[in-house]
N, C-alpha and C. Protein backbone atom coordinates (compact mmCIF):
# COMPACT_ATOMS: atom_id res chain seq x y z
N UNK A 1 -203.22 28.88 -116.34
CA UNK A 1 -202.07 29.55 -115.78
C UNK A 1 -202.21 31.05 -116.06
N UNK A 2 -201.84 31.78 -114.77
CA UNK A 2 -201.98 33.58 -114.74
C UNK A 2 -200.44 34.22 -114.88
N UNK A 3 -200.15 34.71 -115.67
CA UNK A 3 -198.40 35.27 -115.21
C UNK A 3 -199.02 36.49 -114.88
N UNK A 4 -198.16 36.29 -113.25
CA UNK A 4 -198.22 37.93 -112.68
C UNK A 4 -197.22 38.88 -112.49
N UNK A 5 -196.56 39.76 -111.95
CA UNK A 5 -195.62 40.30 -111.57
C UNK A 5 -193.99 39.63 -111.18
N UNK A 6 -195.07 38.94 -109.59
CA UNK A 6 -194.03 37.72 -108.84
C UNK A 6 -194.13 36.15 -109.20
N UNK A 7 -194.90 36.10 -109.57
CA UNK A 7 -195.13 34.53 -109.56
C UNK A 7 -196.17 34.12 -110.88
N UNK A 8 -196.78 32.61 -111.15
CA UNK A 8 -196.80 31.90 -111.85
C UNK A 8 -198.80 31.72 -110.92
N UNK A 9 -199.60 31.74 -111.49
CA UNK A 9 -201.23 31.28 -110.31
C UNK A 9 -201.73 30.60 -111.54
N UNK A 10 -201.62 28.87 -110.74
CA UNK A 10 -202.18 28.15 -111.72
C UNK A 10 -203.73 27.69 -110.72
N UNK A 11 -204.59 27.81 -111.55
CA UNK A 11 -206.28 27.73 -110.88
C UNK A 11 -207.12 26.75 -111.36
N UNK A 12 -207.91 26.15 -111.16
CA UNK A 12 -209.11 25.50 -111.60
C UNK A 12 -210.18 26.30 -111.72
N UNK A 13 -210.70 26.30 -110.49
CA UNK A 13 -212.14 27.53 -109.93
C UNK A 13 -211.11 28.77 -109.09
N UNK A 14 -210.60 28.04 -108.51
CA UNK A 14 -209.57 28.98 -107.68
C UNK A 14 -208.31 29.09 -107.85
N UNK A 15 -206.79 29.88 -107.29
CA UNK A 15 -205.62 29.38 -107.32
C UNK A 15 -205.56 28.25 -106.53
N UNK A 16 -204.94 26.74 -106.88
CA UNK A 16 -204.83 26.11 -106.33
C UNK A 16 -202.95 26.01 -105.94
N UNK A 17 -202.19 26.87 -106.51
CA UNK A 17 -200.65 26.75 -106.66
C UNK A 17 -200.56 28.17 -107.42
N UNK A 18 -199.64 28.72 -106.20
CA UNK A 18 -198.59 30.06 -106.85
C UNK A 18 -197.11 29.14 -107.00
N UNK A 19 -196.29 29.92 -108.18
CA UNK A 19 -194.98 29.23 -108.19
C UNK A 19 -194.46 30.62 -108.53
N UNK A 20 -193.43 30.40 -107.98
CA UNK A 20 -191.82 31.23 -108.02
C UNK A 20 -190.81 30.73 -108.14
N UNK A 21 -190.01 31.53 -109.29
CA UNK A 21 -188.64 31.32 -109.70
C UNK A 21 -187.52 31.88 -109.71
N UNK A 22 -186.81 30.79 -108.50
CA UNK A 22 -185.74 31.73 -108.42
C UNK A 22 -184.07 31.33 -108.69
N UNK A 23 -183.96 31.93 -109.48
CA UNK A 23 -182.72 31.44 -110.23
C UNK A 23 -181.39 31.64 -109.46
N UNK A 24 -181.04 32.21 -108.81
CA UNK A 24 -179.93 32.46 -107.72
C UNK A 24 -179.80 31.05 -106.80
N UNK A 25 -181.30 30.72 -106.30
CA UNK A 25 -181.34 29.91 -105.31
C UNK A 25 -181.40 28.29 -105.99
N UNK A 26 -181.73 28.40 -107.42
CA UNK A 26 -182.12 27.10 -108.29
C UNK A 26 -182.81 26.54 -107.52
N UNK A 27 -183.94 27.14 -107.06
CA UNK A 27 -185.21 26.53 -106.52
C UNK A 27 -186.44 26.95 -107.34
N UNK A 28 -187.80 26.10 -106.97
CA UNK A 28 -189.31 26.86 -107.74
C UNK A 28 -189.46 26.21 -106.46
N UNK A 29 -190.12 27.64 -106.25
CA UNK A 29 -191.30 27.25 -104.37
C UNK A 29 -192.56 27.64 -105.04
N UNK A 30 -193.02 26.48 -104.47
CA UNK A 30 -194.73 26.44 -104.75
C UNK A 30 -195.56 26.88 -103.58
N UNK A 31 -196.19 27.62 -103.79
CA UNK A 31 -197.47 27.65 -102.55
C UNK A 31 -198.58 27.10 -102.74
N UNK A 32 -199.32 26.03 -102.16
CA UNK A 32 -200.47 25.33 -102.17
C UNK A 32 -201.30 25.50 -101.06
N UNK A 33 -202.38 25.37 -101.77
CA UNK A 33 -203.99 25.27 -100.51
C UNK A 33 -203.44 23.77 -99.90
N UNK A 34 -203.02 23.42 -99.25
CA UNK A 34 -202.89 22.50 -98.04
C UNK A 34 -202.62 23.14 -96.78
N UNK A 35 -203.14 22.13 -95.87
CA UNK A 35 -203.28 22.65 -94.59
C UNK A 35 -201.91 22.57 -93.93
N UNK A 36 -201.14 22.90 -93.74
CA UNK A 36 -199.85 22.40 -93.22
C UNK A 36 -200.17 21.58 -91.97
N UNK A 37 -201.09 21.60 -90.92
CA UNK A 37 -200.84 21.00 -89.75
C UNK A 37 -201.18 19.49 -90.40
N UNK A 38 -202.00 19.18 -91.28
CA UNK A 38 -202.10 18.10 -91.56
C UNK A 38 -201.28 16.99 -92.56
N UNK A 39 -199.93 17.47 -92.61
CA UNK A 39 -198.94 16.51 -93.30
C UNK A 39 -197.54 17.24 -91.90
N UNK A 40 -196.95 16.23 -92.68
CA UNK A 40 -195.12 16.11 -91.41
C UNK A 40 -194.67 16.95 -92.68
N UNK A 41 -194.06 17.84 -91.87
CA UNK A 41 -193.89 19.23 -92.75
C UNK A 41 -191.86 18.16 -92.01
N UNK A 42 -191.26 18.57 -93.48
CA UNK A 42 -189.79 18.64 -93.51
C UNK A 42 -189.17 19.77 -93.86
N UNK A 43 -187.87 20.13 -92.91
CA UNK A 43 -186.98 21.05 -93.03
C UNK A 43 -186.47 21.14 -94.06
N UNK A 44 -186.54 22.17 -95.27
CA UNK A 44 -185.83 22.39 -96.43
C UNK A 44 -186.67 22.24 -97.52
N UNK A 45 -188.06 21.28 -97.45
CA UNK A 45 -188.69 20.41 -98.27
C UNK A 45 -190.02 21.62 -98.13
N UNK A 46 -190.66 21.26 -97.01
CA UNK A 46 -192.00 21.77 -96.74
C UNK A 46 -191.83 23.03 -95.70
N UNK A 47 -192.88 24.17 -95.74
CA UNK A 47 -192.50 24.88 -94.95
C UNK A 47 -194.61 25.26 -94.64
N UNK A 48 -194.78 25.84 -93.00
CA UNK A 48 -195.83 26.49 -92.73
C UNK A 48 -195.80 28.20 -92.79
N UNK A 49 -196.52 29.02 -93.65
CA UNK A 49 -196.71 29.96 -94.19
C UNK A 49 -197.53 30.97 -93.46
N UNK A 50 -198.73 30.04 -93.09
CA UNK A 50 -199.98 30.20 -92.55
C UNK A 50 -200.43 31.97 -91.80
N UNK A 51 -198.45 32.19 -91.71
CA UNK A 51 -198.50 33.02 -90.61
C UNK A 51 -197.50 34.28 -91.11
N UNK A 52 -196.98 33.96 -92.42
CA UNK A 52 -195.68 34.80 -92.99
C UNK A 52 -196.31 35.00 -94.19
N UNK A 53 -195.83 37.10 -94.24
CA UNK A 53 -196.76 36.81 -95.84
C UNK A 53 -196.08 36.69 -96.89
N UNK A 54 -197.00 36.54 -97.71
CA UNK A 54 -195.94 36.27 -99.18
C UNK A 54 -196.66 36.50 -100.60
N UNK A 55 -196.59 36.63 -101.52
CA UNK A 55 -197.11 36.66 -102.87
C UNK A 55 -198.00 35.25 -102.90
N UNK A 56 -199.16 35.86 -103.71
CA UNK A 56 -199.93 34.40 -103.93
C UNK A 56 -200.97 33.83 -102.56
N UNK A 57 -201.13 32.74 -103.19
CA UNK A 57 -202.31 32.27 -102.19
C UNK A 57 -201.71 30.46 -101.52
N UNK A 58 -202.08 30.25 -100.27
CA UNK A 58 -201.74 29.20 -99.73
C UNK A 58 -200.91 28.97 -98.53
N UNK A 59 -201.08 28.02 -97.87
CA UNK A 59 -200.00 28.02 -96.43
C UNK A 59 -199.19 27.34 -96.32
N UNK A 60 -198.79 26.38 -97.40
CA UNK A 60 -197.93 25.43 -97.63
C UNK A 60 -196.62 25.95 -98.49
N UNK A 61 -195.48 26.11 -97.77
CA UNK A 61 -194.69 26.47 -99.11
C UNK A 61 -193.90 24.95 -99.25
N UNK A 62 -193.81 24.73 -100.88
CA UNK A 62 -192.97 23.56 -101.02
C UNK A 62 -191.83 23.93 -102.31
N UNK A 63 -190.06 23.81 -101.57
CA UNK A 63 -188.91 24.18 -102.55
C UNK A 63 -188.52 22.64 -103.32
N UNK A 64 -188.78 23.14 -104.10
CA UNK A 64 -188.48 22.29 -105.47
C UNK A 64 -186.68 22.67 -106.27
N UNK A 65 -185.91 21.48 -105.74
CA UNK A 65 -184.58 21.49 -106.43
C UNK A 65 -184.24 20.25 -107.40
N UNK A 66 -185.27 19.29 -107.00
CA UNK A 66 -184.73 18.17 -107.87
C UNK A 66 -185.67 17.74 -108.66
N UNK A 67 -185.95 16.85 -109.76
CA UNK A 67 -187.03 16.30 -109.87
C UNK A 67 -187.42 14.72 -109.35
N UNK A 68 -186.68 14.74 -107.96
CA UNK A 68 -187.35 13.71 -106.97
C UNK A 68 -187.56 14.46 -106.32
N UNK A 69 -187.75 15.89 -106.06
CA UNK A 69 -188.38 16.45 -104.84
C UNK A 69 -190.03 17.20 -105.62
N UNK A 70 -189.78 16.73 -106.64
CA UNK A 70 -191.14 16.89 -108.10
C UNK A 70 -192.11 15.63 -107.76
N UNK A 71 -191.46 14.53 -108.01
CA UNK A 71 -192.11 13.33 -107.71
C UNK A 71 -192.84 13.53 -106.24
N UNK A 72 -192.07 13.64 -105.12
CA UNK A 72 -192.33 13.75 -103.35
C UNK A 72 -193.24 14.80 -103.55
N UNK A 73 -193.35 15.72 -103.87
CA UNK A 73 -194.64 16.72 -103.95
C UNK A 73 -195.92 16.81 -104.90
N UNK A 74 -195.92 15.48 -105.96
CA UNK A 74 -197.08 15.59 -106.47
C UNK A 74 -198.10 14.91 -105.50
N UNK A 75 -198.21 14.28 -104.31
CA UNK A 75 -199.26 14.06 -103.73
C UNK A 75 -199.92 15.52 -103.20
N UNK A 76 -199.59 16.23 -103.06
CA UNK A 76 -199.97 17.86 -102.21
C UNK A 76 -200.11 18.53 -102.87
N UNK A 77 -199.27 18.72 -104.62
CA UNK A 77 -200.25 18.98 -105.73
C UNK A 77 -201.59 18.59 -106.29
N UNK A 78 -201.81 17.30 -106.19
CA UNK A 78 -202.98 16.71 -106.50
C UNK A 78 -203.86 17.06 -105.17
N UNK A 79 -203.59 16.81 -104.45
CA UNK A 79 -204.41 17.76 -103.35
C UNK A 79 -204.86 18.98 -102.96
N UNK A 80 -203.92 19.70 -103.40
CA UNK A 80 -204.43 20.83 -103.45
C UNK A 80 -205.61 21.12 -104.76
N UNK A 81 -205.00 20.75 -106.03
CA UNK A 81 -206.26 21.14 -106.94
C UNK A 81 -207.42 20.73 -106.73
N UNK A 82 -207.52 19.02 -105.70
CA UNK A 82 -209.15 18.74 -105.44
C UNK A 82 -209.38 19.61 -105.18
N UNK A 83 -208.82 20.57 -103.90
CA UNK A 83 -209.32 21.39 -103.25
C UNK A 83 -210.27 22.42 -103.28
N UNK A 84 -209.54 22.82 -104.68
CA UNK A 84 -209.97 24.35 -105.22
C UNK A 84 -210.71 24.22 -106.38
């Protein structure tokens, strides 16, 4: 794990996950190396990046409010770190 300015860059070889915290919104959005076209991206849950910039590395943004929306996103965590 890197603490930077904006965010949280956790890496293997590469960043595989930027995280941000934001306390107003009581969310942590993650950005991951996943491809967005290749999962059913949900409104509120998953978002495509690919094209909006942002701090960090990745095209996947995923908002984290619960810890069942922790559970629902460790498959795309574990995916992403094969990745990288």
């Amino acid at each position: 794990m890197k603490t930077l300015k904006f965010y949280f860059a956790f890496k293997r070889l590469k960043n595989f996950a930027c995280v941000e915290i934001h306390n107003k919104e009581k969310t942590v959005r993650v950005f991951l190396k996943v491809d967005p076209t290749q999962i059913k991206l949900e409104t509120g849950f998953t978002r495509d990046v690919s094209g909006v910039g942002h701090f960090g590395t990745g095209d996947l943004e995923v908002n984290l409010r619960t810890p069942a929306d922790l559970e629902k996103a460790k498959p795309l965590l574990l995916q992403s770190y094969e990745a990288s």
